[in-house]
N, C-alpha and C. Protein backbone atom coordinates (compact mmCIF):
# COMPACT_ATOMS: atom_id res chain seq x y z
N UNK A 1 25.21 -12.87 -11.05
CA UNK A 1 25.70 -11.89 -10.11
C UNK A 1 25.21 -10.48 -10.48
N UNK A 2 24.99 -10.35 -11.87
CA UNK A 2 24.67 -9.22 -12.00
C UNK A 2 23.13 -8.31 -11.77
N UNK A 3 22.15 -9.51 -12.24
CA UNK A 3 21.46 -9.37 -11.79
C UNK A 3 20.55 -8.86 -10.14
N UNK A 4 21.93 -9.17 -9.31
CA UNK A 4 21.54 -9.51 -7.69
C UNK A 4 21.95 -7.85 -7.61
N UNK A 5 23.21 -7.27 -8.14
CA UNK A 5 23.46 -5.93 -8.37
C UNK A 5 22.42 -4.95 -8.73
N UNK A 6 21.86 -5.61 -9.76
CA UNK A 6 20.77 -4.83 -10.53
C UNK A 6 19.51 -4.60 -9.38
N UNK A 7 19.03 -5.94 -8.71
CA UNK A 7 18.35 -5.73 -7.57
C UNK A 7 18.69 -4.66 -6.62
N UNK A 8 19.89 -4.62 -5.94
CA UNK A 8 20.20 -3.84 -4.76
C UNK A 8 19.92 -2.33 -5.71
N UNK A 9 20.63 -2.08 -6.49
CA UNK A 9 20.19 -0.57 -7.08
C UNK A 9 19.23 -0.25 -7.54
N UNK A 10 18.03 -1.33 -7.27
CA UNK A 10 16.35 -1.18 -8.10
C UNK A 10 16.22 -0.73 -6.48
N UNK A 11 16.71 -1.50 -5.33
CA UNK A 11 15.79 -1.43 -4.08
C UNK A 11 16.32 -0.03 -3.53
N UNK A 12 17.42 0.48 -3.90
CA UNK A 12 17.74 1.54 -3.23
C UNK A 12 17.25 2.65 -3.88
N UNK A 13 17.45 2.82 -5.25
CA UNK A 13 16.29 3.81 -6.08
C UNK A 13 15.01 4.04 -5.26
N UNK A 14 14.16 2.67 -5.20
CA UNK A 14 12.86 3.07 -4.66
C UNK A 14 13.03 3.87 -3.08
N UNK A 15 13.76 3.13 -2.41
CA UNK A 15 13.94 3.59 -1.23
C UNK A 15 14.63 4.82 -1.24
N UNK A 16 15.31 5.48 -1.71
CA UNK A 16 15.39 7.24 -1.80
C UNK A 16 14.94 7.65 -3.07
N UNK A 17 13.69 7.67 -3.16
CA UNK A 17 13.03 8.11 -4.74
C UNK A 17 12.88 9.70 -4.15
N UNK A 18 12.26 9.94 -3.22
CA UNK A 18 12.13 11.60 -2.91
C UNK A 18 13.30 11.99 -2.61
N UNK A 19 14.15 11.53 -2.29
CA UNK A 19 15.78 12.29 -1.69
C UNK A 19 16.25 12.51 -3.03
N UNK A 20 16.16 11.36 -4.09
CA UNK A 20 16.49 11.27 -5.23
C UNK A 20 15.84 12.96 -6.13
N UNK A 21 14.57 12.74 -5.88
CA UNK A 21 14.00 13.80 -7.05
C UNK A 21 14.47 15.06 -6.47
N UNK A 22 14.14 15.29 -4.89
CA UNK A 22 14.98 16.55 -4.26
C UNK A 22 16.08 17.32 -4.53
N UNK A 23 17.37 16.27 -4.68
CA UNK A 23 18.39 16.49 -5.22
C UNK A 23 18.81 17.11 -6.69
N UNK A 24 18.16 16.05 -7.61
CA UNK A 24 17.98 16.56 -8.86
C UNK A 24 17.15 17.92 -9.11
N UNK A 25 16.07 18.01 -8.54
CA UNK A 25 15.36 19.17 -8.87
C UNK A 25 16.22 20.19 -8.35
N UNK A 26 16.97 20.65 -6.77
CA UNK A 26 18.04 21.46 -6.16
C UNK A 26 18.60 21.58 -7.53
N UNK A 27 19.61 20.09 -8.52
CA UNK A 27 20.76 20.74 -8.83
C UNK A 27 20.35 21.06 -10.25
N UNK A 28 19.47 21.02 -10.65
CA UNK A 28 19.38 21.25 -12.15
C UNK A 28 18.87 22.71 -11.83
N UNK A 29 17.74 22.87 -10.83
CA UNK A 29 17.75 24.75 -11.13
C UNK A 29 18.90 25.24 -10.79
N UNK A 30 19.93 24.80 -9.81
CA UNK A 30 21.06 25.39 -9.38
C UNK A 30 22.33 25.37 -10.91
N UNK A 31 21.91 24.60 -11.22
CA UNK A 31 22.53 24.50 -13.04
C UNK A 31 22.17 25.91 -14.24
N UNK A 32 20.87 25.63 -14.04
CA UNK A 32 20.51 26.86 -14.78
C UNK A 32 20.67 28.32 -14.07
N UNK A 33 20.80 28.60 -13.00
CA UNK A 33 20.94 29.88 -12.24
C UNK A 33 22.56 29.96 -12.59
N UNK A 34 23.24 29.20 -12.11
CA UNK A 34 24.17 29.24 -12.01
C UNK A 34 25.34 29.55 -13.06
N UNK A 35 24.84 29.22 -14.35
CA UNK A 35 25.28 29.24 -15.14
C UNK A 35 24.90 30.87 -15.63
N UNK A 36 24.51 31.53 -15.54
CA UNK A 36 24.60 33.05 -15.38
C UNK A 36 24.18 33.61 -14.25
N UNK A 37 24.32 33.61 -13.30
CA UNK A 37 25.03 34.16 -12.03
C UNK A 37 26.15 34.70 -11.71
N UNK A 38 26.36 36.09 -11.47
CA UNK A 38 27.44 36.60 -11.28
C UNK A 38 27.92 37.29 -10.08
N UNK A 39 26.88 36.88 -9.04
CA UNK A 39 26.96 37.14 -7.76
C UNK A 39 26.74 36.51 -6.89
N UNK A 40 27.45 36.76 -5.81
CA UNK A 40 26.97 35.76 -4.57
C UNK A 40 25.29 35.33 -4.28
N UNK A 41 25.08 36.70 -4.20
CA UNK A 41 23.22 36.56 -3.80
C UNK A 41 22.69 35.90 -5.05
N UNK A 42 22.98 36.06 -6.16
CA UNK A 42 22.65 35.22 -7.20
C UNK A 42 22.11 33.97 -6.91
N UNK A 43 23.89 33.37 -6.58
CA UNK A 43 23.46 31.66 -6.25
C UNK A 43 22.77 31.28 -4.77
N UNK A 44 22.65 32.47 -4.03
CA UNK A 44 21.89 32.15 -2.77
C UNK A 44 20.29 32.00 -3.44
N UNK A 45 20.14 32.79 -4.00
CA UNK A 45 18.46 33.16 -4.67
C UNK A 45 18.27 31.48 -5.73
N UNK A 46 19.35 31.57 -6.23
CA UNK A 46 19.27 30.31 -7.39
C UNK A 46 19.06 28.88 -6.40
N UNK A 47 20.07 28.57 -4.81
CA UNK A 47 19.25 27.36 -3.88
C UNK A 47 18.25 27.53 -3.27
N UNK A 48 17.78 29.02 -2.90
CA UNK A 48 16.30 29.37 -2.71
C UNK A 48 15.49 28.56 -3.53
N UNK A 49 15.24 29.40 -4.46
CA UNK A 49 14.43 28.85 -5.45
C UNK A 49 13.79 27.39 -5.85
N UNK A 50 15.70 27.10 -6.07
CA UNK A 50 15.50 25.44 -6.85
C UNK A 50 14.87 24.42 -5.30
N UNK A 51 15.36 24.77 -4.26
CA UNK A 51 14.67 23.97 -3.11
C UNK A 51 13.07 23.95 -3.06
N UNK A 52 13.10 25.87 -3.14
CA UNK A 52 11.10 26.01 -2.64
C UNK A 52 10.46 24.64 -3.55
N UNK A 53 10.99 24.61 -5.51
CA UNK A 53 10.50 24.01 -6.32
C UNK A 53 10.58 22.51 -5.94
N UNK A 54 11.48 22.07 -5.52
CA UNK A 54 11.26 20.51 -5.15
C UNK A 54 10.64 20.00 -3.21
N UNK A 55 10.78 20.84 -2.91
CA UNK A 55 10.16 21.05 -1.32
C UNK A 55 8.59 20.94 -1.71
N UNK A 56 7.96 21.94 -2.52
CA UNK A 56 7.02 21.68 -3.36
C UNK A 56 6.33 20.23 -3.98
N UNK A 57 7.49 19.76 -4.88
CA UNK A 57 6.95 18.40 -5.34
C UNK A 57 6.92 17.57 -4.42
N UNK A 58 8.09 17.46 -3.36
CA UNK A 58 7.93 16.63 -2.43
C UNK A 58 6.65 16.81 -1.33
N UNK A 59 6.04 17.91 -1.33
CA UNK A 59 4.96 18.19 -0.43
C UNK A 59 3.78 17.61 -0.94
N UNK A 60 3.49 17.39 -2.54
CA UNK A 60 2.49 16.91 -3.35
C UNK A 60 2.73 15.67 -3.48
N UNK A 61 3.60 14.91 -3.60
CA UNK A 61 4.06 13.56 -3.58
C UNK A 61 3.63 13.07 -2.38
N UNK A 62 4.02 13.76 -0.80
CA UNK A 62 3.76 13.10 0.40
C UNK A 62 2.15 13.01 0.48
N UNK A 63 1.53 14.43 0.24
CA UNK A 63 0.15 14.49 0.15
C UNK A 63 -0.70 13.18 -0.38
N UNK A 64 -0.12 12.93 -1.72
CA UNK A 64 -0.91 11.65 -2.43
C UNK A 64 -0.44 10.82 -1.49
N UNK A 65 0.37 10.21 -1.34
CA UNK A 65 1.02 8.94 -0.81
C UNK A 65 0.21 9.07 0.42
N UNK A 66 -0.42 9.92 1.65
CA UNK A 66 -1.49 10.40 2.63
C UNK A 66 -3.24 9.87 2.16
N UNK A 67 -3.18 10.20 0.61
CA UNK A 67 -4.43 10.01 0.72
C UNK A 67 -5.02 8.90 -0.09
N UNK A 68 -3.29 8.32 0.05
CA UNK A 68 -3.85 6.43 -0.48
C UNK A 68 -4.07 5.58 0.55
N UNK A 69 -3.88 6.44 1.49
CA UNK A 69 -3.57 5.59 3.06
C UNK A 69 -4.85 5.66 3.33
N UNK A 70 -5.79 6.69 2.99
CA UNK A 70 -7.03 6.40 3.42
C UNK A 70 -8.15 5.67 2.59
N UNK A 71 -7.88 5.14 1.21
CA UNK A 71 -8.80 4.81 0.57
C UNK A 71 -9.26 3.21 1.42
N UNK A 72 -10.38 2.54 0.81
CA UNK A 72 -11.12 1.94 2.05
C UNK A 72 -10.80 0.35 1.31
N UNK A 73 -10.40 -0.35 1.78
CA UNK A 73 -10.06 -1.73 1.68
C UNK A 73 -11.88 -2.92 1.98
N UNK A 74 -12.42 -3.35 1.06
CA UNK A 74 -13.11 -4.17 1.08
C UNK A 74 -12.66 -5.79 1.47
N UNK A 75 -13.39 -6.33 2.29
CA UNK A 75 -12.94 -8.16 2.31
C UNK A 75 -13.86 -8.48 2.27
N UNK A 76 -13.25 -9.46 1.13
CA UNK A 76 -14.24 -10.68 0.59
C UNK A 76 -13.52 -12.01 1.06
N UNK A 77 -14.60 -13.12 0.88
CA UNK A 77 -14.17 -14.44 1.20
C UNK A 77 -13.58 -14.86 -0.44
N UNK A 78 -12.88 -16.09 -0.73
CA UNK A 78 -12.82 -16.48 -1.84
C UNK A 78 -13.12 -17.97 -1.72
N UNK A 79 -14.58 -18.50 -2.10
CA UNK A 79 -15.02 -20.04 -2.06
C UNK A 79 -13.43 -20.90 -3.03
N UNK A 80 -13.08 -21.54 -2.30
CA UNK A 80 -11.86 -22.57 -2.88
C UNK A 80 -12.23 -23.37 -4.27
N UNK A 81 -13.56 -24.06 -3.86
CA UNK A 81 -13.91 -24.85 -4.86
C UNK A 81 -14.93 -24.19 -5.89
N UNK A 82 -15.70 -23.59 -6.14
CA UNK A 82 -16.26 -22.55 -7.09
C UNK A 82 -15.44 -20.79 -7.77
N UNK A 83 -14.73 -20.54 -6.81
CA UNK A 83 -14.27 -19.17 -6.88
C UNK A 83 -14.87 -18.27 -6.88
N UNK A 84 -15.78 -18.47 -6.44
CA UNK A 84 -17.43 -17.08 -5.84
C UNK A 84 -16.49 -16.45 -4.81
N UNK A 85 -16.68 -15.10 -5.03
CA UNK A 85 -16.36 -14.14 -4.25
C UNK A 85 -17.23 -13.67 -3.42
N UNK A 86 -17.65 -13.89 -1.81
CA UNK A 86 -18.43 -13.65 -1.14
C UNK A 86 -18.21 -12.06 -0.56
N UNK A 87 -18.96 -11.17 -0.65
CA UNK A 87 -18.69 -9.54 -0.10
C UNK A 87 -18.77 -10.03 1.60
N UNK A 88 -18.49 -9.87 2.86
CA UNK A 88 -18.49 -10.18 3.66
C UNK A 88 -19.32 -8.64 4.54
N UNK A 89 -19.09 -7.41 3.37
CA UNK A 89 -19.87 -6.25 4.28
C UNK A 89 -18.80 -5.66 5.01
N UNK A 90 -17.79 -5.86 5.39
CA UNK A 90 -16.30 -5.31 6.18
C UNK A 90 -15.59 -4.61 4.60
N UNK A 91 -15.42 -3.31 5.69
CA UNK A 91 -14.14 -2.73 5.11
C UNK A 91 -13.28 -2.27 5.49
N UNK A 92 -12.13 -1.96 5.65
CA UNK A 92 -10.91 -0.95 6.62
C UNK A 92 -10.12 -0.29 5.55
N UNK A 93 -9.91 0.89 6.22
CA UNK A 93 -8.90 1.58 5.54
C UNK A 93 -7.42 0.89 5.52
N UNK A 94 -6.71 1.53 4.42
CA UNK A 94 -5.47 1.11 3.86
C UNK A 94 -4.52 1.01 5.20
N UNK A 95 -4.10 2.23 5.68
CA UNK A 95 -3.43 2.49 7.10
C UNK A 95 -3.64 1.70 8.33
N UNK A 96 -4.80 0.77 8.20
CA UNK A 96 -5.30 -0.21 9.51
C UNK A 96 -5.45 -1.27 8.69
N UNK A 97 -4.43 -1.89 7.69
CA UNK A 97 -5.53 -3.23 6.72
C UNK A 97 -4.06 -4.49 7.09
N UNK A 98 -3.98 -4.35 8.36
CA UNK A 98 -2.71 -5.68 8.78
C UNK A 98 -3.72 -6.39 9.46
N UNK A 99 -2.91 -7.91 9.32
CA UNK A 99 -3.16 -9.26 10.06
C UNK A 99 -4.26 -9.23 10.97
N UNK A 100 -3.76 -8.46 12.30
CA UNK A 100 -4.56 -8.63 13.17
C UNK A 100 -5.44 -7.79 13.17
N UNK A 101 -6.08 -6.70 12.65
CA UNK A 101 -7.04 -6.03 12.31
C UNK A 101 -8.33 -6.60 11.88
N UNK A 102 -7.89 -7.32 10.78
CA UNK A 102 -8.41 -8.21 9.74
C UNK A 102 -9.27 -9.03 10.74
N UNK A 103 -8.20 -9.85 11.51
CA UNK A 103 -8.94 -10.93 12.06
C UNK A 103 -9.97 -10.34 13.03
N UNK A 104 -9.36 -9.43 13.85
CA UNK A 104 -10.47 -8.80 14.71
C UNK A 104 -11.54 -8.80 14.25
N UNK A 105 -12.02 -8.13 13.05
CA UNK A 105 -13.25 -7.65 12.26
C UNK A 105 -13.66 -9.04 11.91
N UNK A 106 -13.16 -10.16 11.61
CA UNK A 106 -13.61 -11.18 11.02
C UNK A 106 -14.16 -11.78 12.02
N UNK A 107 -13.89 -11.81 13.23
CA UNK A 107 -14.22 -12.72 14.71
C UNK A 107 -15.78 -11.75 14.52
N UNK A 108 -15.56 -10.79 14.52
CA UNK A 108 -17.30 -9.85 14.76
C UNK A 108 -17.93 -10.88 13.80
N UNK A 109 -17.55 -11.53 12.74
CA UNK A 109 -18.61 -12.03 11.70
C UNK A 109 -19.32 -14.08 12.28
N UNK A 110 -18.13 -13.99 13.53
CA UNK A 110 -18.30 -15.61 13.18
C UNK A 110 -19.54 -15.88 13.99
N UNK A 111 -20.53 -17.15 13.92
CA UNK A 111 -21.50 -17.50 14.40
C UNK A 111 -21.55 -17.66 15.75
N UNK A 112 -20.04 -18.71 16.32
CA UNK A 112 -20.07 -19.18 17.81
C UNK A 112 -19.01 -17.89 18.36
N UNK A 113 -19.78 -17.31 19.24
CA UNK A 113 -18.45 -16.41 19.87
C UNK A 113 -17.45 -16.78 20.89
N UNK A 114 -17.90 -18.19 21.37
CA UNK A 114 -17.15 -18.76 22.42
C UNK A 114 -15.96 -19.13 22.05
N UNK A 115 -15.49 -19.52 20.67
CA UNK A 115 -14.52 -19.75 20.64
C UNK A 115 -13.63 -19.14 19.40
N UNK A 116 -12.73 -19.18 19.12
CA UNK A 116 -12.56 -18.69 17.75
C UNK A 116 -11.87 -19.41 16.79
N UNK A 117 -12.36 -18.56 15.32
CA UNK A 117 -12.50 -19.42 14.26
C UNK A 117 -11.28 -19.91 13.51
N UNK A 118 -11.69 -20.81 12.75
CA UNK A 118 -10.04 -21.27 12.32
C UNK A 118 -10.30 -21.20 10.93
N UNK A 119 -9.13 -20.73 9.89
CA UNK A 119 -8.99 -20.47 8.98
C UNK A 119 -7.39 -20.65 8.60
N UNK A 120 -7.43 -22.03 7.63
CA UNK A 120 -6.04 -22.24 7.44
C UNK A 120 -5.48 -20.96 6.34
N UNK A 121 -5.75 -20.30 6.03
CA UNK A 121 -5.25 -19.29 4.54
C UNK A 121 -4.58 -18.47 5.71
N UNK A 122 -5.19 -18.17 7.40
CA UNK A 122 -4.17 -17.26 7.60
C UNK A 122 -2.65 -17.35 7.84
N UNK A 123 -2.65 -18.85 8.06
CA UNK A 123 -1.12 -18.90 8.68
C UNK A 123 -0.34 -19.38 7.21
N UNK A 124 -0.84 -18.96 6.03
CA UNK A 124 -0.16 -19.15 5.22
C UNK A 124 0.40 -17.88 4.55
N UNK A 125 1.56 -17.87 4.09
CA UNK A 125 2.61 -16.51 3.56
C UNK A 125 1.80 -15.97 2.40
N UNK A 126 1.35 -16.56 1.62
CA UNK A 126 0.25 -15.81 0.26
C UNK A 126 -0.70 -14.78 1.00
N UNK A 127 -1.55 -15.58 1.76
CA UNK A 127 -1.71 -13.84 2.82
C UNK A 127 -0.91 -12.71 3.31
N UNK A 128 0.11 -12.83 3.70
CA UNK A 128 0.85 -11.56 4.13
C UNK A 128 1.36 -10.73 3.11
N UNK A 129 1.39 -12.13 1.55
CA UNK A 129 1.86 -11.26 0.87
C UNK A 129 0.53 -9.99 0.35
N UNK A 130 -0.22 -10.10 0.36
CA UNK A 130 -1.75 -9.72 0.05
C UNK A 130 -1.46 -8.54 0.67
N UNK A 131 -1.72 -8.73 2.28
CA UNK A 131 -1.27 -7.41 3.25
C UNK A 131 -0.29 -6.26 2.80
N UNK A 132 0.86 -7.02 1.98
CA UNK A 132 2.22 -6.48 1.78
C UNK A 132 1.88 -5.31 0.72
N UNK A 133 0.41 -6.23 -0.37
CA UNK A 133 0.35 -5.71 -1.40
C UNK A 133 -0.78 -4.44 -1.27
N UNK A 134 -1.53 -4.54 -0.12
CA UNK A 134 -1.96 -3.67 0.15
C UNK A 134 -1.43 -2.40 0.77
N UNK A 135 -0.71 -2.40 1.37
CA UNK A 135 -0.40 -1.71 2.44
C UNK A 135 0.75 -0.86 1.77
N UNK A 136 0.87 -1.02 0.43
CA UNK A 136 1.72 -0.51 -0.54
C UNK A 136 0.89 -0.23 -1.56
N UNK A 137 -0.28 -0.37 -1.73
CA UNK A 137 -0.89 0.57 -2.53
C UNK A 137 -1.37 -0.26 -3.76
N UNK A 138 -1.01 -1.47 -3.94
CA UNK A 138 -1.15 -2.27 -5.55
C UNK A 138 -1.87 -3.16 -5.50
N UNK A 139 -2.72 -3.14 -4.50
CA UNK A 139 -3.77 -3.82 -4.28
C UNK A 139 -5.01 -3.48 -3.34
N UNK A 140 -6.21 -3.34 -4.09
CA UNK A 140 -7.54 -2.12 -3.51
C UNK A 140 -8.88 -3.30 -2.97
N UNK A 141 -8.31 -4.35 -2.47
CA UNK A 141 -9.09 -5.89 -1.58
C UNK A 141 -8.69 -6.95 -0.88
N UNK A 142 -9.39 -7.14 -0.50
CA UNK A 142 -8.74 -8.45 0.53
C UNK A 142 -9.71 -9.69 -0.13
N UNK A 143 -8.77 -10.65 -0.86
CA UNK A 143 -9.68 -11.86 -0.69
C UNK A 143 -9.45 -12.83 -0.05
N UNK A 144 -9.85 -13.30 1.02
CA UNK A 144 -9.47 -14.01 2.11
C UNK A 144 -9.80 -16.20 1.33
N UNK A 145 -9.38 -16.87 1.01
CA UNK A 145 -9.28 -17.84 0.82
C UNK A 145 -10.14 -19.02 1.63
N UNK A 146 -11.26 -19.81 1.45
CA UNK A 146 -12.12 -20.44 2.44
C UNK A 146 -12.53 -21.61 2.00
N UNK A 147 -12.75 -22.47 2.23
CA UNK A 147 -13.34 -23.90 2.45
C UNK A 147 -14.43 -23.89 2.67
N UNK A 148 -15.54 -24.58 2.16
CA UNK A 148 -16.99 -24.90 2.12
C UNK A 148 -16.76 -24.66 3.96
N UNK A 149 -16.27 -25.86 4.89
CA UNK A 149 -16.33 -25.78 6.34
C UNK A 149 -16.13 -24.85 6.76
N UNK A 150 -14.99 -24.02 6.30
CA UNK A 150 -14.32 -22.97 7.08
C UNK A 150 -15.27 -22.05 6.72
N UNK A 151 -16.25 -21.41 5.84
CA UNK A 151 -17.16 -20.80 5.69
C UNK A 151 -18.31 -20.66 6.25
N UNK A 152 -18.83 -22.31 6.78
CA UNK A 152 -19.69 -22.24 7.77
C UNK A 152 -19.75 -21.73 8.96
N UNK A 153 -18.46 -21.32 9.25
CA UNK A 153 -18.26 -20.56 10.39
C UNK A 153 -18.70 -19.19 10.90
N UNK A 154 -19.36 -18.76 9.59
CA UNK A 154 -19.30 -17.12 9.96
C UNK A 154 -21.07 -17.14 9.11
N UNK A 155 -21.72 -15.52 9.76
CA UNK A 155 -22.32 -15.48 9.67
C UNK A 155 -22.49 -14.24 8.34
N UNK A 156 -23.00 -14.28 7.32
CA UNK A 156 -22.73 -13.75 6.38
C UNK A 156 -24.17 -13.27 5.40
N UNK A 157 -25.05 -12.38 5.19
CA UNK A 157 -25.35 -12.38 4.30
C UNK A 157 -25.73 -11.16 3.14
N UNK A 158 -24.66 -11.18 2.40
CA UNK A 158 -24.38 -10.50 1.52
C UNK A 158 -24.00 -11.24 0.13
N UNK A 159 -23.94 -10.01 -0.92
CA UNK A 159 -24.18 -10.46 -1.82
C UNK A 159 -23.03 -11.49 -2.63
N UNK A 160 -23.00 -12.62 -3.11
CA UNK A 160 -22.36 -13.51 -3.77
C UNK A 160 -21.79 -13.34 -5.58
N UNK A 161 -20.50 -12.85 -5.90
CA UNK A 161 -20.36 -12.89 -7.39
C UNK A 161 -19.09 -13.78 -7.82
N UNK A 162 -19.28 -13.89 -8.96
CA UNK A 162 -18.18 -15.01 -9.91
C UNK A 162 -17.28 -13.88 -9.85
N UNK A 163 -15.79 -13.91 -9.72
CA UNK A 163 -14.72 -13.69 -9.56
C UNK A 163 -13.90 -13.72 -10.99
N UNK A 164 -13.57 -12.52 -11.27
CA UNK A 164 -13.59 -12.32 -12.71
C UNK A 164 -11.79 -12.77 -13.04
């Protein structure tokens, strides 16, 4: 049970981490002002302050968290039975790197355009988790999972490496 506790207050931490640092940064300069302050305008100047300073961090915090959204997501195939990592030449940014994106760009690669291609790895949850892991920042590729057959499907030629 305790553990399941320990969860909910890990998930809510993350989920107000900036409300979190906001606060603290407000009350600790409001701590130090405050504590020799002897006037009203004092402690007005002392939540001035301590806000501009975490309004601040929070402006540099949002900034990064902006310009992870744009770094560029590579997809590769991953051969099942060798584990050769095929470069496929596709990339998308972080902010556009969901499901159906993916597939869109992947249909541009396949040989027959009449119909479209089948790939059992997508309707499986280890992919989304991939997405999940991207789209949160802790993961900088896509390796898409393939079958000798399911590979024949697409038209590909780029470069081939062992998968470290």
């Amino acid at each position: 049970m305790k553990g399941s506790e320990d969860m909910k207050i890990k998930t809510i931490v993350l989920k107000y981490k900036l409300l979190i640092v906001f606060i603290a940064v407000t009350v600790t300069g409001l701590a130090f002002y405050f504590l020799g302050a002897k006037k009203a305008w004092d402690i007005f100047g002392a939540v001035d302050t301590a806000s501009a300073v975490a309004l601040a961090i929070l402006a540099f915090w949002g900034y990064l968290e902006y310009i992870k959204l744009e770094d560029e997501i590579k997809i590769y195939f991953l051969t099942q039975k060798d584990k050769k990592r095929i470069d496929t030449g596709i990339s998308i940014l972080r902010k556009y790197c969901t499901r159906s994106e993916v597939l869109g760009l992947l249909g541009m690669l396949q040989k027959d355009t009449k119909g479209r291609f089948n790939i059992r790895a997508i309707k499986d949850t280890s992919l989304l988790e991939l997405f999940q892991k991207i789209q949160k920042g802790d993961l900088d590729y896509l390796e898409i999972p393939l079958s000798a057959e399911e590979l024949e499907q697409f038209e590909i030629n780029h470069q081939t490496e062992e998968r470290a």
